[in-house]
PDB file of N, CA and C in Angstrom:
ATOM      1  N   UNK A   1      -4.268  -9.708 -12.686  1.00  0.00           N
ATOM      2  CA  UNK A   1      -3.149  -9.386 -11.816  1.00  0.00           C
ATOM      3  C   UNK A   1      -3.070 -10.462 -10.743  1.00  0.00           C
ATOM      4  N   UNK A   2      -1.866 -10.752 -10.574  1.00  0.00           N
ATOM      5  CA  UNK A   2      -2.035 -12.477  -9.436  1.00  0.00           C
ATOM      6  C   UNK A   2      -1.318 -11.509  -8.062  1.00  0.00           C
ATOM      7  N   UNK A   3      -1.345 -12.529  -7.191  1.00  0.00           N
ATOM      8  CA  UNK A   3      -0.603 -12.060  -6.087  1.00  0.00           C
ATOM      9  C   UNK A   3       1.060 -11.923  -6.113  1.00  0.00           C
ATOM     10  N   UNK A   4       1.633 -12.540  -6.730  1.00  0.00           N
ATOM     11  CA  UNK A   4       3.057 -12.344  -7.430  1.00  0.00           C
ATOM     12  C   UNK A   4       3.130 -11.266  -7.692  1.00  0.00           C
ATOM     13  N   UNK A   5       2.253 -10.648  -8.567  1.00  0.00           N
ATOM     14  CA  UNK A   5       2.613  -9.200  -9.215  1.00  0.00           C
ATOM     15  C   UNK A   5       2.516  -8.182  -8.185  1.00  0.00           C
ATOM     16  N   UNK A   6       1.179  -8.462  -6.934  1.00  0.00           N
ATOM     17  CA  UNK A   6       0.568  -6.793  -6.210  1.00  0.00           C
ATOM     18  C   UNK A   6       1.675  -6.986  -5.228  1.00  0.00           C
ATOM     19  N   UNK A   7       2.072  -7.862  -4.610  1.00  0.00           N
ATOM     20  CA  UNK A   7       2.669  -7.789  -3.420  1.00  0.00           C
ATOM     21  C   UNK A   7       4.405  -6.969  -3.659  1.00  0.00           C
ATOM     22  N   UNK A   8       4.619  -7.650  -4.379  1.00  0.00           N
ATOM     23  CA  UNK A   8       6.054  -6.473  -4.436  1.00  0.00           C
ATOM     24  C   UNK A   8       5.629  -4.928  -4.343  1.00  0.00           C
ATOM     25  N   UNK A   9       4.668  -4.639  -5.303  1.00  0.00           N
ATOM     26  CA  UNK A   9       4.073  -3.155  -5.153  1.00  0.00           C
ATOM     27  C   UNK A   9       3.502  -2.868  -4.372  1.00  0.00           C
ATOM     28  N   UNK A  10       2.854  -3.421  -3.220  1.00  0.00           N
ATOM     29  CA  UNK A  10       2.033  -3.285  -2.053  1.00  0.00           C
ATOM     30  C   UNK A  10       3.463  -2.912  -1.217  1.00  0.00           C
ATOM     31  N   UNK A  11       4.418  -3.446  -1.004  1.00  0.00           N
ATOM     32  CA  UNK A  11       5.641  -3.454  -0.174  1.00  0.00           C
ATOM     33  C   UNK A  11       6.291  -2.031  -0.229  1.00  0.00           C
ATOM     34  N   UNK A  12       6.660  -1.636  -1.731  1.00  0.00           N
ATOM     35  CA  UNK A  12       7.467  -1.237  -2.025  1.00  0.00           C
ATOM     36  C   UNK A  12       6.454   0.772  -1.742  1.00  0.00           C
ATOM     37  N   UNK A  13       5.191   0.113  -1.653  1.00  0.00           N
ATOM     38  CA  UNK A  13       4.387   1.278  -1.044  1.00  0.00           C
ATOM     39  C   UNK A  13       4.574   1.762   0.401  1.00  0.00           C
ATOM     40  N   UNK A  14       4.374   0.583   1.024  1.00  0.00           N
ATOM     41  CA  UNK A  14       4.583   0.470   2.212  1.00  0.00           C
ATOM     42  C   UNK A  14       6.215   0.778   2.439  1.00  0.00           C
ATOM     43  N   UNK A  15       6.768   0.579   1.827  1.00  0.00           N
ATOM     44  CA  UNK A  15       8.109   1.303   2.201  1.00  0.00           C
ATOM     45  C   UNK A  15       8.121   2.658   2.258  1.00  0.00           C
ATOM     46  N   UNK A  16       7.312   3.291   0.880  1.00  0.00           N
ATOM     47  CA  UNK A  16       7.487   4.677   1.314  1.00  0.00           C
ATOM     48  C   UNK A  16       7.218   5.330   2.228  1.00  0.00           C
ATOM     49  N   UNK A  17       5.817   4.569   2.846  1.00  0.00           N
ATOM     50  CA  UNK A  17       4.906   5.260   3.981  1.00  0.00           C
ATOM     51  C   UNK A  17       5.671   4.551   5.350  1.00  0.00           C
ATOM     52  N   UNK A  18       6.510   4.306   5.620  1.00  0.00           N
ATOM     53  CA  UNK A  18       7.399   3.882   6.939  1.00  0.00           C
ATOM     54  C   UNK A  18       6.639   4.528   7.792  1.00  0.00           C
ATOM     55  N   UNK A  19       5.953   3.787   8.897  1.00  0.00           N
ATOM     56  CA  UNK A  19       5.751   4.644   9.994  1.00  0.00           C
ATOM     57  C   UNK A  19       6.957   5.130  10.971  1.00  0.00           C
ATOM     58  N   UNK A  20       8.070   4.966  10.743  1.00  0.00           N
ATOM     59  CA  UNK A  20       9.322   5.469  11.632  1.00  0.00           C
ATOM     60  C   UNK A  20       9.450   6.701  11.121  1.00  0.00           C
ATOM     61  N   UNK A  21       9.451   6.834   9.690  1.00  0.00           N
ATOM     62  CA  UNK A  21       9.481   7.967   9.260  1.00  0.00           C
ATOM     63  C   UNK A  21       9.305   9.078   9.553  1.00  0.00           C
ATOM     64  N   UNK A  22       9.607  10.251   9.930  1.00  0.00           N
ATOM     65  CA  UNK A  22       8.554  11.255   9.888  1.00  0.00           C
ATOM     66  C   UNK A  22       7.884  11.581   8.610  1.00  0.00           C
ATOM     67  N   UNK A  23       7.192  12.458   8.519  1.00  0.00           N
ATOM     68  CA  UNK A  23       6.277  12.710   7.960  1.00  0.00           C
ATOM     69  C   UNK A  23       6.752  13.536   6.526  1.00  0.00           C
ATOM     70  N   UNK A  24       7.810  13.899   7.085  1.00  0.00           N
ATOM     71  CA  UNK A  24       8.666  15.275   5.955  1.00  0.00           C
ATOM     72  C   UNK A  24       9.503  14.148   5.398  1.00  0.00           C
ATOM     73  N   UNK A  25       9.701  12.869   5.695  1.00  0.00           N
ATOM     74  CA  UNK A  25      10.716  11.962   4.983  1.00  0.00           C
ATOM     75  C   UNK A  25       9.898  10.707   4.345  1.00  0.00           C
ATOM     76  N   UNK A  26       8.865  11.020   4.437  1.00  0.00           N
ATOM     77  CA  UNK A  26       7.684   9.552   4.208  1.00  0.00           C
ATOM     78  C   UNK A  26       7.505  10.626   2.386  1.00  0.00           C
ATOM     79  N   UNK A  27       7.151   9.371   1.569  1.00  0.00           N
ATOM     80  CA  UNK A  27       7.400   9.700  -0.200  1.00  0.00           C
ATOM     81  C   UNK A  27       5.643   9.548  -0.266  1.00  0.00           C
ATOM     82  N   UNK A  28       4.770  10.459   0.016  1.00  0.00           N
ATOM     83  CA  UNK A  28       3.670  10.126  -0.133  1.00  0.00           C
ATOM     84  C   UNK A  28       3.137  10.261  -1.898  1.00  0.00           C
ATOM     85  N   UNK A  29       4.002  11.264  -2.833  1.00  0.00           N
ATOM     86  CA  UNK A  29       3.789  10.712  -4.020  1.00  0.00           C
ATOM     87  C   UNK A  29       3.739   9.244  -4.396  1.00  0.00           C
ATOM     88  N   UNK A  30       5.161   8.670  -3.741  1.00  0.00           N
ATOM     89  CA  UNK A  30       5.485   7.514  -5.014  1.00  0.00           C
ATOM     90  C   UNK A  30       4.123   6.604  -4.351  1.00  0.00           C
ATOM     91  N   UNK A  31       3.705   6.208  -3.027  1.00  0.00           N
ATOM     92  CA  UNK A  31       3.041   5.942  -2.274  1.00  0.00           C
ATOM     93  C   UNK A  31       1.701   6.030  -3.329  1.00  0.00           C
ATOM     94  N   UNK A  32       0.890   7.295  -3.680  1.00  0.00           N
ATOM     95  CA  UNK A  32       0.406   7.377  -4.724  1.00  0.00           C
ATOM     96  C   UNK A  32       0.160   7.356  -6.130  1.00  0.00           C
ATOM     97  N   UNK A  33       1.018   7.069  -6.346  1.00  0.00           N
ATOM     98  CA  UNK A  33       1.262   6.398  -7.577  1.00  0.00           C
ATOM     99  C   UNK A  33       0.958   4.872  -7.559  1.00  0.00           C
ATOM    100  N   UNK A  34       1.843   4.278  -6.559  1.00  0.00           N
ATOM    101  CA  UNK A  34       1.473   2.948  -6.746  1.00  0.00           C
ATOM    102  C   UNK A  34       0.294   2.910  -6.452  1.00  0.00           C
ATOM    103  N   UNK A  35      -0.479   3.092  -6.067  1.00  0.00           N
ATOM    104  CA  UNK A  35      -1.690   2.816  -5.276  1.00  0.00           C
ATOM    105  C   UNK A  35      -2.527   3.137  -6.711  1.00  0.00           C
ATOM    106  N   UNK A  36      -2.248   3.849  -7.621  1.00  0.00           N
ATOM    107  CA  UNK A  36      -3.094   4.640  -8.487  1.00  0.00           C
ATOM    108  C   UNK A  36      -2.899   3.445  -9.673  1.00  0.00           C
ATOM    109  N   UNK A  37      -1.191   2.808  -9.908  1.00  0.00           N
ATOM    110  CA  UNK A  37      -1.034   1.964 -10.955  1.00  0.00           C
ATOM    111  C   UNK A  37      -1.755   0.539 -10.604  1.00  0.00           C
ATOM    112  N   UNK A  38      -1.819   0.371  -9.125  1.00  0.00           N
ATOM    113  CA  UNK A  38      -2.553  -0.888  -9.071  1.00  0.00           C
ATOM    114  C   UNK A  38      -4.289  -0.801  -9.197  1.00  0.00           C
ATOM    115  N   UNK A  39      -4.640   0.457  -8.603  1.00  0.00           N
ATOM    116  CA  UNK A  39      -6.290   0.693  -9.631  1.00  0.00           C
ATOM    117  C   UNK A  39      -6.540   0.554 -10.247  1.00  0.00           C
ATOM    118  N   UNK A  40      -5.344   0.958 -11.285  1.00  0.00           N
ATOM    119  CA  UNK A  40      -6.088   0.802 -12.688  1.00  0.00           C
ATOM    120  C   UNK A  40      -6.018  -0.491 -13.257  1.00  0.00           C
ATOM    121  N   UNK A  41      -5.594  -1.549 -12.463  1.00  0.00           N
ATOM    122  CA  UNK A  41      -5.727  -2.720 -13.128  1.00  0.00           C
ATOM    123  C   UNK A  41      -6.920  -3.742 -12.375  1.00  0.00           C
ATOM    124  N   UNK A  42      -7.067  -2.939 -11.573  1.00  0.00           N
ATOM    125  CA  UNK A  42      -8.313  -3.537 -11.035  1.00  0.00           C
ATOM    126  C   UNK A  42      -7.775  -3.669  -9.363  1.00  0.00           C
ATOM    127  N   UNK A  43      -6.987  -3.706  -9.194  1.00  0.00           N
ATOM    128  CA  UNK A  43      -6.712  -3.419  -7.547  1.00  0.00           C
ATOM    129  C   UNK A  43      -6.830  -3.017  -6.505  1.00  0.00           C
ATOM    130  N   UNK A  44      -7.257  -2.973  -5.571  1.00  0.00           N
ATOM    131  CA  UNK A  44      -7.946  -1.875  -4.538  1.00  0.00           C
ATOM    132  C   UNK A  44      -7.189  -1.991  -3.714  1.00  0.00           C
ATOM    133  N   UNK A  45      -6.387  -1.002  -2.682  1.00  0.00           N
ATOM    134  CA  UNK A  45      -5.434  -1.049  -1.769  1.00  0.00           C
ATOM    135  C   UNK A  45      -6.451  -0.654  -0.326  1.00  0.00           C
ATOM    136  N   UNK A  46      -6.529  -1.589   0.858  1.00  0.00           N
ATOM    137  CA  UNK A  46      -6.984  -0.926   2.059  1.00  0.00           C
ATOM    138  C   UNK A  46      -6.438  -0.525   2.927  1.00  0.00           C
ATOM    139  N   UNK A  47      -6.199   0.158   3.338  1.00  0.00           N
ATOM    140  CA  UNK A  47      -5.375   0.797   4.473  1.00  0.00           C
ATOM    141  C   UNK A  47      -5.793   0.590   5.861  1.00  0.00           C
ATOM    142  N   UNK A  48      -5.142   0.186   6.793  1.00  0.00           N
ATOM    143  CA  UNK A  48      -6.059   0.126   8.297  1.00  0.00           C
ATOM    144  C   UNK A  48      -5.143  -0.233   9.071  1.00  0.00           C
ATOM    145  N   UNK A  49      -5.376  -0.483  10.321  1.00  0.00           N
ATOM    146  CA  UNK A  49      -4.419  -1.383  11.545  1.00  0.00           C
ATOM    147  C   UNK A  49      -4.625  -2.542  11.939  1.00  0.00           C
ATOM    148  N   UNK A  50      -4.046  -3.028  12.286  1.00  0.00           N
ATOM    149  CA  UNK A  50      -4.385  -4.321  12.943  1.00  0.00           C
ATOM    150  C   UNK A  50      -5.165  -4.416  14.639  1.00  0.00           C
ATOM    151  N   UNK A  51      -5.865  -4.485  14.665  1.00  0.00           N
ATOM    152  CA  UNK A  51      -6.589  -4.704  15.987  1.00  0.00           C
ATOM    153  C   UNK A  51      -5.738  -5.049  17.202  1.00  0.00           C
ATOM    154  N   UNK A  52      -5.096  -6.411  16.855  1.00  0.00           N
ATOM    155  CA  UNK A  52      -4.592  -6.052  18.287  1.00  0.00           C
ATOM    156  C   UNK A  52      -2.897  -5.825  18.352  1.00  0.00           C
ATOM    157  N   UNK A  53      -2.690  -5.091  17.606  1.00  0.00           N
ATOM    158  CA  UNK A  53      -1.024  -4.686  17.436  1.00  0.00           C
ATOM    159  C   UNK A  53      -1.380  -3.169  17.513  1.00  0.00           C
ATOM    160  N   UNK A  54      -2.245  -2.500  16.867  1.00  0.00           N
ATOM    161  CA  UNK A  54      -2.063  -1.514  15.998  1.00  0.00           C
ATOM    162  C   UNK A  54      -1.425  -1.097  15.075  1.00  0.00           C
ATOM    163  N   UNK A  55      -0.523  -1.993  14.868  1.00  0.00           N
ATOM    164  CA  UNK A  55       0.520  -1.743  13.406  1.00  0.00           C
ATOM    165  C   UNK A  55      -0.545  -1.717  12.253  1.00  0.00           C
ATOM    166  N   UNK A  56       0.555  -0.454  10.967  1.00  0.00           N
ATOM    167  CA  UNK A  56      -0.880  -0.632  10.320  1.00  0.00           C
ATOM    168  C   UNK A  56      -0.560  -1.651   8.898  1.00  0.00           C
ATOM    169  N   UNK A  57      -1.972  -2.015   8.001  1.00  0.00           N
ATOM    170  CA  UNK A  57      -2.062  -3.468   7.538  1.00  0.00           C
ATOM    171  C   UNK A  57      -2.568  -2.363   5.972  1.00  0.00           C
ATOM    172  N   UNK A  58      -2.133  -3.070   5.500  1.00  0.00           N
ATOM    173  CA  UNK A  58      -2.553  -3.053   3.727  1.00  0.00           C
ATOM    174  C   UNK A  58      -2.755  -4.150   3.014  1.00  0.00           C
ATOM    175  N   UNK A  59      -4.135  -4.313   2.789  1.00  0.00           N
ATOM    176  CA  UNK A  59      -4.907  -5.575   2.049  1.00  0.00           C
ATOM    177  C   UNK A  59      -5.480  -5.033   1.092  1.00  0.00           C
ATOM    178  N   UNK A  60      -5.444  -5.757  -0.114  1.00  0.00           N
ATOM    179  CA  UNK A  60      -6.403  -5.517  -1.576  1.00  0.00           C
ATOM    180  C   UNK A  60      -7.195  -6.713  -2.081  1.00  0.00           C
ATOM    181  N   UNK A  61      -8.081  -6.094  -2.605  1.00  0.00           N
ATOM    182  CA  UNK A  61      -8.800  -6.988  -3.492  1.00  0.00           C
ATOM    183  C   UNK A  61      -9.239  -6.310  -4.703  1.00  0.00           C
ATOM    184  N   UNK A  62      -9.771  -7.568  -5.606  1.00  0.00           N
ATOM    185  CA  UNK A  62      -9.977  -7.311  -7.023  1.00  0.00           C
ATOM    186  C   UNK A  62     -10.906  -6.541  -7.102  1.00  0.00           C
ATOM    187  N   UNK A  63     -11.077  -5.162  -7.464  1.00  0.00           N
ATOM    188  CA  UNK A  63     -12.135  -4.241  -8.213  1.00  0.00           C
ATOM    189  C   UNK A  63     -12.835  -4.803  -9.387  1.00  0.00           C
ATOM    190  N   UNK A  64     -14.439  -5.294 -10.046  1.00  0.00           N
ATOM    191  CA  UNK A  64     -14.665  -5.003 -10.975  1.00  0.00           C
ATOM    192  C   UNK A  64     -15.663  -4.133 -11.457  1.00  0.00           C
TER     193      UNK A  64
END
């Protein structure tokens, strides 16, 4: 899997989970799903903030 491929799906995750969102309008299925289709190819999604923004950050790396 290259970075071409995760990043559209990393995004398109991150779209669902909008932090503007509330919570009743945030798609935490599809959110899981992607997260689940990029596992299985070896992908690991991290979830966290950024230190000095607090905005939050999603980084992966290769599982083997």
């Amino acid at each position: 899997m290259t970075r071409t491929k995760v990043e559209p799906l990393k995004r398109s995750r991150a779209k669902a989970m909008r932090q503007e969102q509330t919570p009743a309008d945030k798609n935490w299925a599809e959110a899981d799903r992607i997260r689940d289709e990029l596992l299985e190819q070896g992908i690991q999604l991290k979830d966290g903030k950024n230190p000095e923004t607090g905005k939050r950050i999603t980084t992966w790396e290769v599982k083997r």
